[in-house]
C-alpha atoms as a PDB file:
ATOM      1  CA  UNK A   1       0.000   0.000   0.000  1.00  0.00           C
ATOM      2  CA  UNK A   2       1.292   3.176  -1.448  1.00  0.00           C
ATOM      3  CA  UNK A   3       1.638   6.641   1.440  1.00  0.00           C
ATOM      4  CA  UNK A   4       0.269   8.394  -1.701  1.00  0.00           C
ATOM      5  CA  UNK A   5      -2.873   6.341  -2.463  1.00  0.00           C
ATOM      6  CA  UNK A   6      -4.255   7.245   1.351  1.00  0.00           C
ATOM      7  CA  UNK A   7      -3.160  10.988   0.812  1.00  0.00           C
ATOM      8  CA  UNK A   8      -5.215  10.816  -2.548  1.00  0.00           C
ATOM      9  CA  UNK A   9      -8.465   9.409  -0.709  1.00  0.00           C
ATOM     10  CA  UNK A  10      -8.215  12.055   2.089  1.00  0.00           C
ATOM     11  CA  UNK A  11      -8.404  15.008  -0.220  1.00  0.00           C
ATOM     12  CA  UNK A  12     -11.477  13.373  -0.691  1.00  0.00           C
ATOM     13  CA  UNK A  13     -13.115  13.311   2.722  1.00  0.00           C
ATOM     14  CA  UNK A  14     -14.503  16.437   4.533  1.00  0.00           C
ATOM     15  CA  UNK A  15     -12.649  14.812   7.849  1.00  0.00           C
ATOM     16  CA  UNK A  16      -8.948  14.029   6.847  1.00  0.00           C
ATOM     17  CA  UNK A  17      -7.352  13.702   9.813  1.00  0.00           C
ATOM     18  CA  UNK A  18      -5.389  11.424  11.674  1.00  0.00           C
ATOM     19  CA  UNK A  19      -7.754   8.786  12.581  1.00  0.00           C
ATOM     20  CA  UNK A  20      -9.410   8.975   9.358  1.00  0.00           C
ATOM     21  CA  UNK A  21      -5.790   8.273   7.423  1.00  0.00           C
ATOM     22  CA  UNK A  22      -5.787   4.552  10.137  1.00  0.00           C
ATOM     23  CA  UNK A  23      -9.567   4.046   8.585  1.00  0.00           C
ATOM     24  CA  UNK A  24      -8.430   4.656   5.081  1.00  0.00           C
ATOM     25  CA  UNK A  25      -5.566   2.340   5.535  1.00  0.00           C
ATOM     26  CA  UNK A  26      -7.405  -0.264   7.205  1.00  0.00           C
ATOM     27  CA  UNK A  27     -10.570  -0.224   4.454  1.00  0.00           C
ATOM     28  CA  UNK A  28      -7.429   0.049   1.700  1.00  0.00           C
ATOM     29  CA  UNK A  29      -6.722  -3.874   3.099  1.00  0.00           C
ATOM     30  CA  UNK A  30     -10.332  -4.843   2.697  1.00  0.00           C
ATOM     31  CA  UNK A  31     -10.578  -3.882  -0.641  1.00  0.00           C
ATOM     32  CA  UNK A  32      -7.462  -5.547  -1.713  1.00  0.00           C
ATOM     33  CA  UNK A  33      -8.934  -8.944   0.411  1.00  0.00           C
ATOM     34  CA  UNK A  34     -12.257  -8.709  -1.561  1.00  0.00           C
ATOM     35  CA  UNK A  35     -10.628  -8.605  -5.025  1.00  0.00           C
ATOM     36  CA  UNK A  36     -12.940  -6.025  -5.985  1.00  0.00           C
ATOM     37  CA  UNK A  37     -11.170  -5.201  -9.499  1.00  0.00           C
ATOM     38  CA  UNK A  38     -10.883  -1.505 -11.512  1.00  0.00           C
ATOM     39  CA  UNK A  39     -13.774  -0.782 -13.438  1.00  0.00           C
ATOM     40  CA  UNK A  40     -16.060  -2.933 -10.902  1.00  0.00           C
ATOM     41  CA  UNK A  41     -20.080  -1.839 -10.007  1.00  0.00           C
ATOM     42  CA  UNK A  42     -20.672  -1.607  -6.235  1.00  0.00           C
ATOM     43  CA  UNK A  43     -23.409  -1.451  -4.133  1.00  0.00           C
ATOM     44  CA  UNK A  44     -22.033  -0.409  -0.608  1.00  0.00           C
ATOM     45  CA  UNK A  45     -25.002  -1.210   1.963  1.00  0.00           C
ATOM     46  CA  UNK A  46     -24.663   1.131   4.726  1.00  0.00           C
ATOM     47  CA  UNK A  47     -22.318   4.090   3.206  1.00  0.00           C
ATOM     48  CA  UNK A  48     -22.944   6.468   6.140  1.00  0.00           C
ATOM     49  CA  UNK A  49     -20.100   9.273   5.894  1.00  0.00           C
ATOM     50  CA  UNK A  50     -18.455   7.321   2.795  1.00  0.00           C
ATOM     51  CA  UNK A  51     -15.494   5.976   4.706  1.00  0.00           C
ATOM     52  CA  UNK A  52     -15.575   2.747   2.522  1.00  0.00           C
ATOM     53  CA  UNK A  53     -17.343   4.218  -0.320  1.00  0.00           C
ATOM     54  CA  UNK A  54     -14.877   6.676  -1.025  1.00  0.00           C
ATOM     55  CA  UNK A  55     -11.493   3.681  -1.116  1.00  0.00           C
ATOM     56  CA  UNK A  56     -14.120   1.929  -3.123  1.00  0.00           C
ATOM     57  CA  UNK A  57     -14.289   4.575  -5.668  1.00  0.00           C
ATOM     58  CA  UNK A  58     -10.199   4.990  -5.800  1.00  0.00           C
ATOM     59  CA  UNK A  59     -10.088   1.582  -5.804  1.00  0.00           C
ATOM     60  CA  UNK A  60     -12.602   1.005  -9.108  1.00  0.00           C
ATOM     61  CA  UNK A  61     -11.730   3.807 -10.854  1.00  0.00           C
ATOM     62  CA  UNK A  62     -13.164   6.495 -13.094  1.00  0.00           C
ATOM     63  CA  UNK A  63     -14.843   3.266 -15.565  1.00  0.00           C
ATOM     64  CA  UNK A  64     -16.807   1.630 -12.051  1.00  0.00           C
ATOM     65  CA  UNK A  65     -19.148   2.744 -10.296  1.00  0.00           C
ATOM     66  CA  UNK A  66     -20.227   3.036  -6.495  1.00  0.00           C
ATOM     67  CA  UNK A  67     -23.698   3.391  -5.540  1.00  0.00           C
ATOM     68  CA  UNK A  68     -23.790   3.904  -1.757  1.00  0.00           C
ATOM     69  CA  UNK A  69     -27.555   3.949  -0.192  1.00  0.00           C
ATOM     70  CA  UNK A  70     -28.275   4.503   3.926  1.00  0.00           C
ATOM     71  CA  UNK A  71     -30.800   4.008   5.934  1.00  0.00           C
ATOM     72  CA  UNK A  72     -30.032   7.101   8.229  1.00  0.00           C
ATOM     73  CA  UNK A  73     -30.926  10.919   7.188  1.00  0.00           C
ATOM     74  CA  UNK A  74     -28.428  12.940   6.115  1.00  0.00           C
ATOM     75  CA  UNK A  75     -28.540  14.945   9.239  1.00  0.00           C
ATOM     76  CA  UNK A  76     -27.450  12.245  10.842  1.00  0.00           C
ATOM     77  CA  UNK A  77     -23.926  12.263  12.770  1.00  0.00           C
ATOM     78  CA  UNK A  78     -21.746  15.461  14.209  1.00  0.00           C
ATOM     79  CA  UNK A  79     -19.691  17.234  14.003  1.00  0.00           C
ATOM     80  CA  UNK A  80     -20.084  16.236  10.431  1.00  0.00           C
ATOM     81  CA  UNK A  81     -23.202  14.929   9.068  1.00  0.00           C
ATOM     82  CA  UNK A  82     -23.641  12.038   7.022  1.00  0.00           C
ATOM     83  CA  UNK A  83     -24.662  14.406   4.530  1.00  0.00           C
ATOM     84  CA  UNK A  84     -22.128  16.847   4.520  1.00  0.00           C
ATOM     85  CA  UNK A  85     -19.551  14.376   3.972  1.00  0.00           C
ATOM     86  CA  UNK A  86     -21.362  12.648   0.783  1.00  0.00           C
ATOM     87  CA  UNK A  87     -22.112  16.442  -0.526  1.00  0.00           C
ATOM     88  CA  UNK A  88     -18.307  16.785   0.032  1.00  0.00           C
ATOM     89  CA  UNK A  89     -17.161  13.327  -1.174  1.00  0.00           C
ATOM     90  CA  UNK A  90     -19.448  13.769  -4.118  1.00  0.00           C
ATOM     91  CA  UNK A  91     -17.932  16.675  -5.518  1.00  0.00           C
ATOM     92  CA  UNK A  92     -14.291  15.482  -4.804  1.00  0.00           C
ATOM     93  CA  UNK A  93     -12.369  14.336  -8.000  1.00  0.00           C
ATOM     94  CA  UNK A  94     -13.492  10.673  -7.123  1.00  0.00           C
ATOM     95  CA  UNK A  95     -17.139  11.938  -6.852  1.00  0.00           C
ATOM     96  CA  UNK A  96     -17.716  11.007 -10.614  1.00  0.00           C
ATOM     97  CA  UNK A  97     -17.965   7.366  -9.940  1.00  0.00           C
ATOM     98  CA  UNK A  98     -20.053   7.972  -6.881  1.00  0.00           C
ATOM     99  CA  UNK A  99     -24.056   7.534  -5.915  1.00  0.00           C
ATOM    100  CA  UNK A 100     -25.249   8.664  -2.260  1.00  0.00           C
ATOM    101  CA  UNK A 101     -28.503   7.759  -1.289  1.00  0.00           C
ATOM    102  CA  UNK A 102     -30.015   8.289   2.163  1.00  0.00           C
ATOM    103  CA  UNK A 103     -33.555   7.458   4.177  1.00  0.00           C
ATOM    104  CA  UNK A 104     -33.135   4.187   1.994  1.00  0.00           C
ATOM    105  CA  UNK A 105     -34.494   0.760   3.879  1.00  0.00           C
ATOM    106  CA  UNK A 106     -32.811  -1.798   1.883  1.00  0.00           C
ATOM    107  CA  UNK A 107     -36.179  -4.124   2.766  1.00  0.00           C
ATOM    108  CA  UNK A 108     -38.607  -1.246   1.897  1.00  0.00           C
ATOM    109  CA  UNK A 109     -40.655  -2.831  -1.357  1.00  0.00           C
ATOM    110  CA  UNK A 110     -39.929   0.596  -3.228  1.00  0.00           C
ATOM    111  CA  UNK A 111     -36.389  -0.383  -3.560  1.00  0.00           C
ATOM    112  CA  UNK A 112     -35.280  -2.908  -6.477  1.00  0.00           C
ATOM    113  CA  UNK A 113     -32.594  -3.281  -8.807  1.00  0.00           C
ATOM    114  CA  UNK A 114     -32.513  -5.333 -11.769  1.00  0.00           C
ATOM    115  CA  UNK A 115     -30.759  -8.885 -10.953  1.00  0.00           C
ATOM    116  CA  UNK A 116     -26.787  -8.943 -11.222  1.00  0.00           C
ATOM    117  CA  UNK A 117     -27.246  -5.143 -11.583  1.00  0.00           C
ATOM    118  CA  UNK A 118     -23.554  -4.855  -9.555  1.00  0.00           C
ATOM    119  CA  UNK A 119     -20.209  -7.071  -9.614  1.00  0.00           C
ATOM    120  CA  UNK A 120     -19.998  -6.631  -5.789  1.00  0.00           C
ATOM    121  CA  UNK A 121     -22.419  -6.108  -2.695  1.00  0.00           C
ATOM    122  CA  UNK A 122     -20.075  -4.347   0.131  1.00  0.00           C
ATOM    123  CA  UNK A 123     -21.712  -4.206   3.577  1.00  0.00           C
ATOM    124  CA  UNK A 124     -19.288  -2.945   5.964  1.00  0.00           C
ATOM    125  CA  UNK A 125     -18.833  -2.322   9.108  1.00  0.00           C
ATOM    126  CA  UNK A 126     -22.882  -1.536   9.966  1.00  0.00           C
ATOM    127  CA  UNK A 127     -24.439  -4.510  10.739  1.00  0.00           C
ATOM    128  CA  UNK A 128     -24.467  -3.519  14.365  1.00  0.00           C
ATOM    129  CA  UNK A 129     -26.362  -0.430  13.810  1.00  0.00           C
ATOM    130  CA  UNK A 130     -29.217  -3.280  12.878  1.00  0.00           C
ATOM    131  CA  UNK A 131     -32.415  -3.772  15.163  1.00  0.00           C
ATOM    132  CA  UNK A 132     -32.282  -7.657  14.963  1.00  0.00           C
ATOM    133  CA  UNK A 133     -30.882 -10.750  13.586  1.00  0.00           C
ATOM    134  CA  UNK A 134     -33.907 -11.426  11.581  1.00  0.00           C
ATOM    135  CA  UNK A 135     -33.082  -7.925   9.854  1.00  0.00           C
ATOM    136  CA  UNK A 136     -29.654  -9.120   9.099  1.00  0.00           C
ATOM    137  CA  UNK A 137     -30.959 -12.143   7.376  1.00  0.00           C
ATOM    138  CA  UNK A 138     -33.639 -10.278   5.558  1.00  0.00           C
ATOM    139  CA  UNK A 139     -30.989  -7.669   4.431  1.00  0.00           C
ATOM    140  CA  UNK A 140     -28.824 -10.661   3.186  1.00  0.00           C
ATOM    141  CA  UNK A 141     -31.314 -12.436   1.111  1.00  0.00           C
ATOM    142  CA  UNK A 142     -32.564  -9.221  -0.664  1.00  0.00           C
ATOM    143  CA  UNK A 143     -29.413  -8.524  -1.988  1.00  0.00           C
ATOM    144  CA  UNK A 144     -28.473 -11.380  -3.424  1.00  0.00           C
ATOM    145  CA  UNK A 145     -30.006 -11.282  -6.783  1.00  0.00           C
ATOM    146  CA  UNK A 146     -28.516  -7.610  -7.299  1.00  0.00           C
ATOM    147  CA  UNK A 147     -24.855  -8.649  -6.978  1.00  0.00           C
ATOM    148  CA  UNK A 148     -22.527 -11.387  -8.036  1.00  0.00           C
ATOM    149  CA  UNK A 149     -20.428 -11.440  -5.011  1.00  0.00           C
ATOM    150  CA  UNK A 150     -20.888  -9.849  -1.374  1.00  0.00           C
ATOM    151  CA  UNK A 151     -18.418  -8.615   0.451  1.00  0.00           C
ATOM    152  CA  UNK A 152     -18.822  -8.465   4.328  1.00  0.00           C
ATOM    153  CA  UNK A 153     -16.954  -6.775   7.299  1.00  0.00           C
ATOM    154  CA  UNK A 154     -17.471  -6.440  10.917  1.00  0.00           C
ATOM    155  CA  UNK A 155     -15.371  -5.851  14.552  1.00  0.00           C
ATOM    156  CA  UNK A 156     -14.593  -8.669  15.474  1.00  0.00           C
ATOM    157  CA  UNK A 157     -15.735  -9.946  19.021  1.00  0.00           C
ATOM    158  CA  UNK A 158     -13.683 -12.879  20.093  1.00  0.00           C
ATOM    159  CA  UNK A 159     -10.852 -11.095  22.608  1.00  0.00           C
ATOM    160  CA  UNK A 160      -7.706 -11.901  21.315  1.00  0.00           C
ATOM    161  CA  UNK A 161      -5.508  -9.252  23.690  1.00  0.00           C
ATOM    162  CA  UNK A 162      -6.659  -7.872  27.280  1.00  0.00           C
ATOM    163  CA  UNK A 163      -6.732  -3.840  26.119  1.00  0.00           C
ATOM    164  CA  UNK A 164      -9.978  -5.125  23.710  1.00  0.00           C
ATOM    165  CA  UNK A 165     -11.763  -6.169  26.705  1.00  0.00           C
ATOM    166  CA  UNK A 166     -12.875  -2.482  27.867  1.00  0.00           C
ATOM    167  CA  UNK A 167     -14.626  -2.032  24.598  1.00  0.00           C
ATOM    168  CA  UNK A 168     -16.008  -5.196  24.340  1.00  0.00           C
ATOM    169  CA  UNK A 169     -17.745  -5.197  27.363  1.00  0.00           C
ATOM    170  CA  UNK A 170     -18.761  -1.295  26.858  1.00  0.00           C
ATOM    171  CA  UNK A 171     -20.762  -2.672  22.917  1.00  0.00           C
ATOM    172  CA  UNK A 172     -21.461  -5.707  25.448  1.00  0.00           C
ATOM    173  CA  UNK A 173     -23.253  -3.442  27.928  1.00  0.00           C
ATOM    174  CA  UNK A 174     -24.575  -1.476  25.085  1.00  0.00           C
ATOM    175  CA  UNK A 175     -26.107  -3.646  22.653  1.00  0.00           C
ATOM    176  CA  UNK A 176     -28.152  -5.679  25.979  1.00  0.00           C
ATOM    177  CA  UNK A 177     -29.653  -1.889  26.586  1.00  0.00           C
ATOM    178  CA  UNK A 178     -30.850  -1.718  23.187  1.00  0.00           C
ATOM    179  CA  UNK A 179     -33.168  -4.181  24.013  1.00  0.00           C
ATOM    180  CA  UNK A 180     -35.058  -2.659  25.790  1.00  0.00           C
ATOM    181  CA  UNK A 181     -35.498   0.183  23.541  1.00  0.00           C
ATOM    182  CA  UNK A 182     -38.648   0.799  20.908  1.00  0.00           C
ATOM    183  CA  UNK A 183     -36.650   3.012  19.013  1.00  0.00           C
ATOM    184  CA  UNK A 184     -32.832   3.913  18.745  1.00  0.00           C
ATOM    185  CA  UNK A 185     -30.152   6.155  16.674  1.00  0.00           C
ATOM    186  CA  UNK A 186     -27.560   4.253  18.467  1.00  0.00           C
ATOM    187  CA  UNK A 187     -24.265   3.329  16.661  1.00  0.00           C
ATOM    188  CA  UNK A 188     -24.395  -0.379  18.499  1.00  0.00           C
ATOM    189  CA  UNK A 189     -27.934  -2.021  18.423  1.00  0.00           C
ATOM    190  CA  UNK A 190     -27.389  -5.510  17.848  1.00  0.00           C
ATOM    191  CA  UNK A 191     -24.129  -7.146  18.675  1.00  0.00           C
ATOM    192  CA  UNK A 192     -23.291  -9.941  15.929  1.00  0.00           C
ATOM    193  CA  UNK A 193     -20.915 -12.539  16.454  1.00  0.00           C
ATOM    194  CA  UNK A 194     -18.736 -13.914  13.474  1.00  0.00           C
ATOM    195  CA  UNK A 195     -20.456 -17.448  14.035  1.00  0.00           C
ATOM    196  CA  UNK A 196     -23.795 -15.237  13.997  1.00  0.00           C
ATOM    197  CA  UNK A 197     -22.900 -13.662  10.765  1.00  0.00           C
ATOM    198  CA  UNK A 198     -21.706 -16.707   9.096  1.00  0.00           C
ATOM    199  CA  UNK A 199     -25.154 -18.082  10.277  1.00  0.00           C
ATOM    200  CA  UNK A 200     -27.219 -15.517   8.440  1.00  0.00           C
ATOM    201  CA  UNK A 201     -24.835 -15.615   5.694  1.00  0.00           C
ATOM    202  CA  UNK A 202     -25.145 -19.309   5.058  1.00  0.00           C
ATOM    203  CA  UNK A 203     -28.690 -18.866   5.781  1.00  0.00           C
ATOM    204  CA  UNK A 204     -30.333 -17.167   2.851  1.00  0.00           C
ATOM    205  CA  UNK A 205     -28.037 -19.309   0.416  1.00  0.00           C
ATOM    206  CA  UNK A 206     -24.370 -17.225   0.205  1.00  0.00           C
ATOM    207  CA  UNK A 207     -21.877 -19.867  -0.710  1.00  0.00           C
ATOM    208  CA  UNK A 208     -18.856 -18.296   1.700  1.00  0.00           C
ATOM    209  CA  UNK A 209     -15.596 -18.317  -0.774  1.00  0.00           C
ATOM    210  CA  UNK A 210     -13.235 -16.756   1.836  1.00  0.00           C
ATOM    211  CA  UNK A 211     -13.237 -16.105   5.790  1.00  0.00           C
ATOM    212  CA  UNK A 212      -9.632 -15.853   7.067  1.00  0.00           C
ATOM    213  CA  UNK A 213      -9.195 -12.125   7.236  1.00  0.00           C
ATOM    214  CA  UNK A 214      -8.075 -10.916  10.546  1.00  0.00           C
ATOM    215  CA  UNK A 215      -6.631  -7.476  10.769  1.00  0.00           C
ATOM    216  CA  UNK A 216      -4.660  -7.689  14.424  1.00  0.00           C
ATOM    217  CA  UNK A 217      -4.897  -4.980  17.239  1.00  0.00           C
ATOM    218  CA  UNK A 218      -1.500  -3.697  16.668  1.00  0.00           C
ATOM    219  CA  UNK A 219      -2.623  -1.920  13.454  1.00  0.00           C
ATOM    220  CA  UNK A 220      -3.693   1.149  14.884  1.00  0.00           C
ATOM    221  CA  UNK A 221      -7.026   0.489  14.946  1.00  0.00           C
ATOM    222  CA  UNK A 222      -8.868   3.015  17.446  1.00  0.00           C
ATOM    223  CA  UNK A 223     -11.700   0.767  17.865  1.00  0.00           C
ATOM    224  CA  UNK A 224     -10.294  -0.866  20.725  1.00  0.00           C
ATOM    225  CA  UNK A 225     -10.958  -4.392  18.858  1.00  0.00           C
ATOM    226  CA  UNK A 226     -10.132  -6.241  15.999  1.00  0.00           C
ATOM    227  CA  UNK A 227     -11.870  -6.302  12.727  1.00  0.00           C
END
């Protein structure tokens, strides 16, 4: 991974700083794990403030294509909204490949694509923002006749070294809240397991290719955990 490539994607972003250049890096390595190739259609479940969507965009290149779509409004989020940062993304050099859609529910009947419209289905790093397993699932099987190939991340909540345990048990302490909620704008609502995802995966009929990504604690990550 080039110094230059991150520096690139920043110019980008409406937030550039340091812990947006260790997100950039670390969605730079999921990229290259997916295979997702230049000149490549994306659907990127989830978008939020575009940090995947816009290494998505650098990554496929002025012939692919990224359409990003969100559940949340676009005055979602601060200091920066959600929408401020696709407005800003979106007129960026890279925002000629680039779709932003918000107030989008993936399982609303008003939203359809044709089947095999996109090369790839990206869902990263939201499926904790989701109400229930059963949403998960639902999410999964209504995407798979619009892409070829889905590509899935997540924080990763097996404890591999002791200084993930704080933030563990803080989305631990979280997530068991959330139940007792009727409605939430909470980042953690649902706390999924890699078994649990693999489940729901394997579920609605996703033949899993490749699994064996782990990105350690030691690279930077501010999470607390690993991915």
């Amino acid at each position: 991974m080039k110094e230059n490539e991150i520096t690139t994607i920043l110019k980008c972003m409406a937030s550039n700083d340091d812990i947006q250049r260790i997100q950039t890096e670390h969605r730079l390595k999921l990229v290259e794990f997916w295979g997702i190739e230049e000149g490549s259609s994306v659907l990127e479940i989830g978008c939020g403030q575009g940090d995947t969507t816009a290494v998505l965009a650098y990554s496929v290149g002025e012939e692919g294509f990224i359409h990003g779509i969100d559940i949340a409004s676009p005055d979602y989020g601060a200091p920066i909204t959600v929408g401020d940062s696709a407005r800003y993304l979106q007129q960026s050099k890279l925002g000629k490949q680039i779709k932003m859609e918000f107030n989008v529910d993936v399982l609303s009947a008003e939203i359809d694509f044709l089947e095999n419209s996109f090369d790839y289905i990206v869902f990263s790093h939201c499926s904790w923002y989701l109400k229930s397993f059963e949403e998960l699932e639902g999410i999964l099987k209504r995407v798979k006749k619009w892409g070829k190939t889905l590509c899935f991340a997540e924080w990763d909540s097996r404890i591999q070294m002791i200084e993930q345990y704080s933030h563990f048990l803080a989305v631990l302490i979280q997530s068991q809240y959330e139940c007792f909620k009727e409605s939430s704008l909470s980042n953690v609502r649902t706390l999924f397991t890699p078994a649990d995802i693999k489940r729901a995966v394997e579920n609605v009929g996703w033949t899993i290719k490749n699994d064996k990504l782990f990105i350690p604690h030691n690279y930077k990550m501010l999470n607390g955990k690993s991915p």
